[in-house]
Protein backbone atom coordinates (compact mmCIF):
# COMPACT_ATOMS: atom_id res chain seq x y z
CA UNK A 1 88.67 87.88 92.12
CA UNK A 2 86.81 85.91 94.50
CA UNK A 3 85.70 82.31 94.89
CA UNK A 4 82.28 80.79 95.52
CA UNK A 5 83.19 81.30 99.38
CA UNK A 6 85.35 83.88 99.04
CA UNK A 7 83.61 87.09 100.53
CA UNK A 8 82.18 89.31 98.03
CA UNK A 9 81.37 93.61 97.46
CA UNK A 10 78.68 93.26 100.12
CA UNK A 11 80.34 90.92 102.35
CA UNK A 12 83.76 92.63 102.66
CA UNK A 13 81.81 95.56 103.31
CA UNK A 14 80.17 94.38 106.08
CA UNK A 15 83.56 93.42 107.71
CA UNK A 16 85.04 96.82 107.29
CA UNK A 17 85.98 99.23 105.14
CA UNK A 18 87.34 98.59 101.98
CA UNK A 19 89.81 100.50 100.00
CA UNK A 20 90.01 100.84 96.14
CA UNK A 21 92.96 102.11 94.23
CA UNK A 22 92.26 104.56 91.21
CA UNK A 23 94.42 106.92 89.79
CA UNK A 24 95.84 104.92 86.91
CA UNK A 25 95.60 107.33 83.85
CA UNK A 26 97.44 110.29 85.93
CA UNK A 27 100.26 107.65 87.34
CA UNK A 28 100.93 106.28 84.05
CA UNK A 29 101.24 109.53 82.44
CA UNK A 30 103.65 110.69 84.56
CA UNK A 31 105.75 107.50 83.66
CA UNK A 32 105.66 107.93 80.26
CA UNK A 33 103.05 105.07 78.98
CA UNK A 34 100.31 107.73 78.11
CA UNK A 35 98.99 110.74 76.61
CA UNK A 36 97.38 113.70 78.82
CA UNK A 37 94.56 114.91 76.51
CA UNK A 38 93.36 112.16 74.94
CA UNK A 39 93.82 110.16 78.40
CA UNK A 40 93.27 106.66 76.17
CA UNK A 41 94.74 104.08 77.86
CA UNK A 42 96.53 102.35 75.16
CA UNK A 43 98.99 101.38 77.44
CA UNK A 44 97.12 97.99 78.08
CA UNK A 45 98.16 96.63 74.83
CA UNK A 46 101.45 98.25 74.05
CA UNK A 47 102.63 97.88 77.90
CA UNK A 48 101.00 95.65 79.65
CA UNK A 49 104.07 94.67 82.28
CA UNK A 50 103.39 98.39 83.31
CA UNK A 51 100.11 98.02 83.78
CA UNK A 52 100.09 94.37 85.86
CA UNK A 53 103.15 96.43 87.80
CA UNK A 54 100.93 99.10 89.20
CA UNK A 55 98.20 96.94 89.58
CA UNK A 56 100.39 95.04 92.11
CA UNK A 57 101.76 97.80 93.38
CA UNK A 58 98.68 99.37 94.68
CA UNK A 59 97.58 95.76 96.28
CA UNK A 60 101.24 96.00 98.00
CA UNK A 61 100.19 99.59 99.41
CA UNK A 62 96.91 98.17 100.70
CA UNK A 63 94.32 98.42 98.19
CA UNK A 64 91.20 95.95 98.48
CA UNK A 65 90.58 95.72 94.93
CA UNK A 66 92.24 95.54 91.40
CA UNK A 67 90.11 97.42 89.28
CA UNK A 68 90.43 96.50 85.70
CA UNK A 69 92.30 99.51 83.61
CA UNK A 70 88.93 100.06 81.05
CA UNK A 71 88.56 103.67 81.77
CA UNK A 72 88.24 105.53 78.93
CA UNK A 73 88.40 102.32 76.86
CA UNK A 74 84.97 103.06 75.56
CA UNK A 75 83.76 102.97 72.08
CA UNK A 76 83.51 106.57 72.08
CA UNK A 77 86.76 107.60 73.12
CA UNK A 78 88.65 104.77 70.96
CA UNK A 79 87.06 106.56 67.96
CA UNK A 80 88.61 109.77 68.60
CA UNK A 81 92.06 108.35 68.41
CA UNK A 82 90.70 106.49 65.24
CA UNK A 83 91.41 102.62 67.05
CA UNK A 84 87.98 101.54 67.54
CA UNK A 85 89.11 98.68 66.56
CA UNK A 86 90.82 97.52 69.73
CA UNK A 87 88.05 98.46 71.39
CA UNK A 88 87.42 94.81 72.56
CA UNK A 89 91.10 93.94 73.07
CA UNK A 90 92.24 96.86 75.09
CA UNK A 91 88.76 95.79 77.29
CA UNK A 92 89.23 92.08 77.34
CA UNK A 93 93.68 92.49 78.05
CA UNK A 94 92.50 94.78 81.01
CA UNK A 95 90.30 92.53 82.24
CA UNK A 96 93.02 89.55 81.92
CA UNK A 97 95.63 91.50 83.45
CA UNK A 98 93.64 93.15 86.85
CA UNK A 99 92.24 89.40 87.42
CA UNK A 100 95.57 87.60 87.36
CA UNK A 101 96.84 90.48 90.02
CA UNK A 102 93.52 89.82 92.09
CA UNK A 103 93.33 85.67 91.90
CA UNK A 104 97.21 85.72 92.76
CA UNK A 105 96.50 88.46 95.94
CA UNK A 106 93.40 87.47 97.02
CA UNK A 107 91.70 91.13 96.18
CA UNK A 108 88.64 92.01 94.60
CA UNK A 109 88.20 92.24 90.86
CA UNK A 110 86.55 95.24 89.10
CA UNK A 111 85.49 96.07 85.93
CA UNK A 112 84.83 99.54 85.15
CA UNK A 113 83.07 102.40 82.95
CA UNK A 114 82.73 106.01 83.20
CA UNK A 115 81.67 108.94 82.03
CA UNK A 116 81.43 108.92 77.74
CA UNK A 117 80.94 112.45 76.74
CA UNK A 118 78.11 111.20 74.69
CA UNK A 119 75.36 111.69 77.39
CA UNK A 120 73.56 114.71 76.54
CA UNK A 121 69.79 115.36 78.86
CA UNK A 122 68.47 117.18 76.06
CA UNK A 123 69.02 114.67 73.30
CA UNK A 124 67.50 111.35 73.51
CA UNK A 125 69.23 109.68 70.71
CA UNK A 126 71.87 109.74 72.85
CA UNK A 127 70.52 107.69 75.52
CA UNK A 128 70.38 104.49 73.73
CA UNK A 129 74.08 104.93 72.48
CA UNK A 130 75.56 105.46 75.49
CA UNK A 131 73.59 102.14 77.47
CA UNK A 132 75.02 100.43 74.44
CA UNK A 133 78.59 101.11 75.00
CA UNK A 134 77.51 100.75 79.22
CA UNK A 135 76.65 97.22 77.91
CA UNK A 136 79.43 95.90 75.90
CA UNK A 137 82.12 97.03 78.51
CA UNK A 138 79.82 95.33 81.20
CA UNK A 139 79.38 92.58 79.43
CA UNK A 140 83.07 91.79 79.06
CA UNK A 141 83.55 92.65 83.12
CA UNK A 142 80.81 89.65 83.32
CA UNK A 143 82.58 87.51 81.17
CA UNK A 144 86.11 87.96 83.32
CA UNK A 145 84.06 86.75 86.08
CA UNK A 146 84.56 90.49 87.94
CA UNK A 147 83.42 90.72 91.49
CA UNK A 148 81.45 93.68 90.67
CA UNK A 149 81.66 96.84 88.09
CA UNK A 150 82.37 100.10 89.35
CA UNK A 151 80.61 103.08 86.99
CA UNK A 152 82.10 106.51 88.28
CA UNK A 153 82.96 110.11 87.37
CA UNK A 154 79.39 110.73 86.65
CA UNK A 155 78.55 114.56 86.33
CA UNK A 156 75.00 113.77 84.57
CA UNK A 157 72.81 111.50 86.87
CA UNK A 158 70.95 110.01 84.11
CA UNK A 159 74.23 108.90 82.74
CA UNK A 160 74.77 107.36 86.25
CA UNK A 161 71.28 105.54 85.49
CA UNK A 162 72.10 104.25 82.42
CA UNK A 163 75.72 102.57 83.72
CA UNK A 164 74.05 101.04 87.21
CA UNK A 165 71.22 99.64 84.85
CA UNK A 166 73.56 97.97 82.70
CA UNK A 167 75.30 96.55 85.41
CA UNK A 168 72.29 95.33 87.54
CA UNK A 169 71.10 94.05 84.24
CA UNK A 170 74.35 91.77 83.90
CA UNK A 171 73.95 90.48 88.09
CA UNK A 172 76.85 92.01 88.99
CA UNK A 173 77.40 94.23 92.02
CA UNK A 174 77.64 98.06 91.56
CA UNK A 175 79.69 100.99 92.94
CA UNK A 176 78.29 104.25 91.31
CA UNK A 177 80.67 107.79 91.89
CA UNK A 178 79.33 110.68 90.86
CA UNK A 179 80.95 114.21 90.35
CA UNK A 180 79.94 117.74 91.73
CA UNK A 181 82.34 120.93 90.58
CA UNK A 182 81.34 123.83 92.06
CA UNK A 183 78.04 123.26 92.53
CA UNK A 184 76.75 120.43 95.08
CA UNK A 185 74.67 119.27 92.59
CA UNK A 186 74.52 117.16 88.82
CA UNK A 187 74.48 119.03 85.75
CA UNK A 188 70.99 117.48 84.93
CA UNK A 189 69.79 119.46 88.64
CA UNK A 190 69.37 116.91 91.03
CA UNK A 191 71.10 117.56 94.16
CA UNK A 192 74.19 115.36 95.30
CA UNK A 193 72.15 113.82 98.45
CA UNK A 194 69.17 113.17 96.17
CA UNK A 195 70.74 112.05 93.24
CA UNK A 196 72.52 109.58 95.65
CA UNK A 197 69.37 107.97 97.16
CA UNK A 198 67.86 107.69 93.52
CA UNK A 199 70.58 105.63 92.55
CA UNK A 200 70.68 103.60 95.62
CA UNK A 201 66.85 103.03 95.23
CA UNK A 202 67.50 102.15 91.55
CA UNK A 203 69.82 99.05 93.47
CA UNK A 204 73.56 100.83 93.71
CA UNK A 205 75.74 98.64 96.77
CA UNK A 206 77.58 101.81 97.06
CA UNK A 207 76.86 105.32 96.19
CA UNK A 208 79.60 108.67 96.01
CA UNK A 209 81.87 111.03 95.02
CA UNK A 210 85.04 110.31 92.75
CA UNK A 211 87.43 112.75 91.02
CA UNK A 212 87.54 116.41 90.98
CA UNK A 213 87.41 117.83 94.09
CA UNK A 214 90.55 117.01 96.35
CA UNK A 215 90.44 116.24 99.98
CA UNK A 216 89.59 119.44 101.60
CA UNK A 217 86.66 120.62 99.41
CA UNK A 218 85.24 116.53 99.26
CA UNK A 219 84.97 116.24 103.32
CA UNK A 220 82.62 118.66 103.95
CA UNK A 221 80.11 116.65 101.87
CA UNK A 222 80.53 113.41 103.25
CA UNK A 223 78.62 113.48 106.36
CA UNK A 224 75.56 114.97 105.02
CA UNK A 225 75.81 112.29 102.40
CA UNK A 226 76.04 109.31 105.35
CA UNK A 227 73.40 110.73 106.47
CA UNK A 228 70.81 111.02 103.45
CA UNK A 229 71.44 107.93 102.00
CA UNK A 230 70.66 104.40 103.39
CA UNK A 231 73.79 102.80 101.47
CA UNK A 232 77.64 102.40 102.10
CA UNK A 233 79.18 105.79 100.73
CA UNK A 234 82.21 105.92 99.19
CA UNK A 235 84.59 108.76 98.72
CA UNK A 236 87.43 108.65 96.33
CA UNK A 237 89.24 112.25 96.31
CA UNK A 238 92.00 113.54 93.70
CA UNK A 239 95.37 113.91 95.73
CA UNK A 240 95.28 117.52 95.18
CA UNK A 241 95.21 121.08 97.27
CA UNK A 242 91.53 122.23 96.41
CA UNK A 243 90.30 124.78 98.27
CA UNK A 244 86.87 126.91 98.72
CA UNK A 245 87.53 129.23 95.90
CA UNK A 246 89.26 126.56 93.40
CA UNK A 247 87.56 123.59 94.50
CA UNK A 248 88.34 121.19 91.58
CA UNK A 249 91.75 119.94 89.91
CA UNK A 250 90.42 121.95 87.01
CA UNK A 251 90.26 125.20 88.36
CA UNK A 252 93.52 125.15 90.43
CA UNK A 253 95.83 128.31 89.04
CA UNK A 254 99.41 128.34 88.86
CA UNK A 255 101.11 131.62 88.31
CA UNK A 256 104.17 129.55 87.23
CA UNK A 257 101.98 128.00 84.57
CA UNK A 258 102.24 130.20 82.03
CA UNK A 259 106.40 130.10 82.03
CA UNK A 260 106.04 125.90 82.39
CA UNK A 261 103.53 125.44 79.74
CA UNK A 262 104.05 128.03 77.31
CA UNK A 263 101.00 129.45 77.16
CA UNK A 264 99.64 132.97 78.93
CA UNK A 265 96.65 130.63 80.53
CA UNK A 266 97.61 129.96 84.16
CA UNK A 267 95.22 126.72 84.60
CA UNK A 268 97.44 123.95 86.31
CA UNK A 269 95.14 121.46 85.23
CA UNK A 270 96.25 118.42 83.59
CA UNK A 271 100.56 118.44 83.72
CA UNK A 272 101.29 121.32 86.28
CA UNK A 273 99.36 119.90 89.21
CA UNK A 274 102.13 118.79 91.03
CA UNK A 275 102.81 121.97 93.17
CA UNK A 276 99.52 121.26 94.88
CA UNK A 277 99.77 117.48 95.51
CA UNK A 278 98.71 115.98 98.94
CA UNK A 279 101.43 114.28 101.49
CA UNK A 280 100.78 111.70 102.55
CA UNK A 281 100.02 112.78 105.84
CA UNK A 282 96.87 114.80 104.01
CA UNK A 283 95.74 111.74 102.72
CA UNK A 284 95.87 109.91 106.48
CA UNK A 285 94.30 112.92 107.53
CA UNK A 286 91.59 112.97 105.46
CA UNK A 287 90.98 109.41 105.60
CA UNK A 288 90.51 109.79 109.33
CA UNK A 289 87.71 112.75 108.80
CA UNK A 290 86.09 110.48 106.43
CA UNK A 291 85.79 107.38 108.48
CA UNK A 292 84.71 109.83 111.32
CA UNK A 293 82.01 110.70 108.78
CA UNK A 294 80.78 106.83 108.29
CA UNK A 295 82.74 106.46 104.59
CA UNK A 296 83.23 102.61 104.22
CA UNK A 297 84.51 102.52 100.52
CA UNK A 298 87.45 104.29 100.46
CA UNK A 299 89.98 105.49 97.74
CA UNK A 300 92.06 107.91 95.66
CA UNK A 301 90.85 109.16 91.62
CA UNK A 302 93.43 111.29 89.31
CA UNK A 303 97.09 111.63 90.72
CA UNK A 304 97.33 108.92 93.50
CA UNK A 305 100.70 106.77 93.99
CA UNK A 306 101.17 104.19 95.87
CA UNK A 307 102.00 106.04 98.96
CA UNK A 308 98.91 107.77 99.15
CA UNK A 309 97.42 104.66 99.30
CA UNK A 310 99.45 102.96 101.75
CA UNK A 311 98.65 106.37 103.93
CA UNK A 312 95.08 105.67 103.72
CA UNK A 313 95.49 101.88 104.34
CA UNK A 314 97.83 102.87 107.34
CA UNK A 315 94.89 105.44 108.46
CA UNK A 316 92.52 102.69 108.77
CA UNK A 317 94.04 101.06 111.13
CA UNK A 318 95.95 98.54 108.78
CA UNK A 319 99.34 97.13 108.05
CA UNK A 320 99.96 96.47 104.53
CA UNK A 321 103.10 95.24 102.80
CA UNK A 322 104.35 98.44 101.76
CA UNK A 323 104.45 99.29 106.07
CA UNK A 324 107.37 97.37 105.98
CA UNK A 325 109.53 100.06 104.81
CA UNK A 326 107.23 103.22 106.57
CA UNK A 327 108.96 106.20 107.47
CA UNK A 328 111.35 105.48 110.40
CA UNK A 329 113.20 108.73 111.26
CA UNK A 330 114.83 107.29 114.75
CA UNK A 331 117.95 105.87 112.52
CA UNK A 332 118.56 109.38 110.41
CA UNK A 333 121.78 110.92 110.28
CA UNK A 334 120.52 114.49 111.15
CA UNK A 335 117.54 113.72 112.51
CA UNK A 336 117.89 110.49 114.35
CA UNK A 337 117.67 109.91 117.99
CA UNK A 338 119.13 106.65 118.44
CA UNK A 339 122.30 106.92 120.57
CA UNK A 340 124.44 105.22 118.29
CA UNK A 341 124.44 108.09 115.76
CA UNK A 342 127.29 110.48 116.05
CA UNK A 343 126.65 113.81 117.55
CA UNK A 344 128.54 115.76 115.03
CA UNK A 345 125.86 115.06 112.58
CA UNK A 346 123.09 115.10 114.87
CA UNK A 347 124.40 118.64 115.84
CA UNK A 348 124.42 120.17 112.23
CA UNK A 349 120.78 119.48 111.79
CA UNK A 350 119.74 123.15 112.53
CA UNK A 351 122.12 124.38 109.44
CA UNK A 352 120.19 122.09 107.15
């Protein structure tokens, strides 16, 4: 959270890039604090240290910003777990939590909202329902003082719309992500590049792509998208192995799967994704292909750790905390080469 002359969104942008940590719904799923499926982050309330610890762990690894655990705390997805409500507490405790990590580390606070499988093109009633639940989740990022609200995994750009209109409305800052499957376009037609430029004529900061597609199948966008767009991009992968014929998380196959899950469907998508997670080195790599293509707002969606981010912090150039204990293979017993390591154990390394 920053001060009246701390530098804001636009101002830290214009220093550098910036890096935002995401990834909080797979992470704490994976350490036991909440449900795949439903994806509602309840932890907030019923674990909060967990939530404040990743929070500070990410700004350890080199993240830029706290963002504000709210997504999928909307109205919408509160009622199909029947808690709407704690609607307004699981908001206003994730707001209270991400701003005493930022205030104490000197990051950026966001708020957040997302995608509320509500939006439907063809049915109008559902436009004013979902700018009302944009609005009430906005409204508490305003009244946390956020530096600005990040709206992301868009697939419909009208949805998009409806979130950066909510937060203009509110005179906050705005990053907008969007998501394209396996078509470079939104589900309502426009094109990425064009749905993009609407958005950043509409007064988006920073325009994207979040979620879905991993690092190989997300690059190949990026430069086109510098290009088309007069705006800082940003480009926030999932940590995953994507490629040209399964470019999304959701269409990754696993012909373990079936034994692991239990089921004769082979879809690794949500809890049998780990097979096809990124290095770290994958990450550094593709944070250096995205810089190369002019990305400024950097980041990591579903299935990012801390060391990812540290990877992409280390990729830019930077030192964070967490470089303090980066890999440091001179001083291994096998694999060592500093002169003080015994040479019977240096020997055996080729019968590892």
């Amino acid at each position: 959270m920053t001060s009246e002359t701390t530098p804001g969104l636009r101002e830290r942008l214009a220093q550098g890039p910036l890096i935002c940590a995401e990834g909080y719904v797979f992470e704490l799923e994976r350490r036991g604090y909440l449900q795949a499926g439903p994806f509602v982050p309840e932890v907030v309330l019923e674990h909060p240290e967990q939530v404040q610890a990743l929070h500070e762990e990410f700004v350890h690894a080199g993240s830029d910003v706290v963002q504000a655990f709210t997504y999928y705390s909307h109205r919408e997805k509160m009622r199909l777990v029947g808690k709407e409500d704690l609607l307004e507490p699981i908001n206003r405790q994730a707001l209270e939590i991400a701003s005493g990590v930022a205030g104490r580390n000197g990051s950026l606070l966001a708020g957040n909202v997302c995608n509320t499988n509500v939006y439907d093109p063809g049915d109008e009633a559902t436009y004013a329902q979902v700018r009302s639940m944009f609005d009430e989740q906005v409204g508490w990022a305003a009244n946390a003082n956020a530096d600005f609200v990040i709206g992301e995994t868009f697939r419909y750009l009208g949805e998009a719309e409806l979130a950066l209109a909510a937060i203009r409305e509110a005179g906050l800052p705005s990053v907008i992500t969007l998501v394209v499957d396996h078509d470079d376009a939104m589900r309502d037609g426009p094109a990425l590049n064009d749905a993009c430029q609407r958005l950043v004529d509409a007064g988006a900061d920073v325009v994207g792509l979040n979620c879905s597609r991993g690092p190989a199948t997300m690059v190949p966008l990026l430069a086109p998208l510098v290009d088309a767009v007069d705006a800082p991009i940003a480009a926030l992968p999932v940590p995953y192995r994507t490629t040209t014929a399964e470019p999304t998380m959701q269409s990754l196959r696993d012909p373990w799967a079936a034994a692991v899950e239990g089921t004769e469907e082979d879809r690794a998508f949500p809890t049998g994704l780990d097979p096809f997670t990124c290095t770290r080195h994958e990450v550094a790599e593709f944070t250096t292909a995205a810089a190369a293509a002019g990305v400024q707002y950097f980041g990591l969606c579903c299935g990012a750790a801390p060391h990812h981010v540290r990877a992409m912090a280390e990729a830019l150039g930077r030192t964070p905390p967490a470089s303090r204990y980066s890999t440091d293979m001179s001083r291994h017993a096998y694999f060592g080469t500093d002169p003080s390591l015994r040479s019977n154990m240096r020997e055996y390394r080729e019968r590892l």
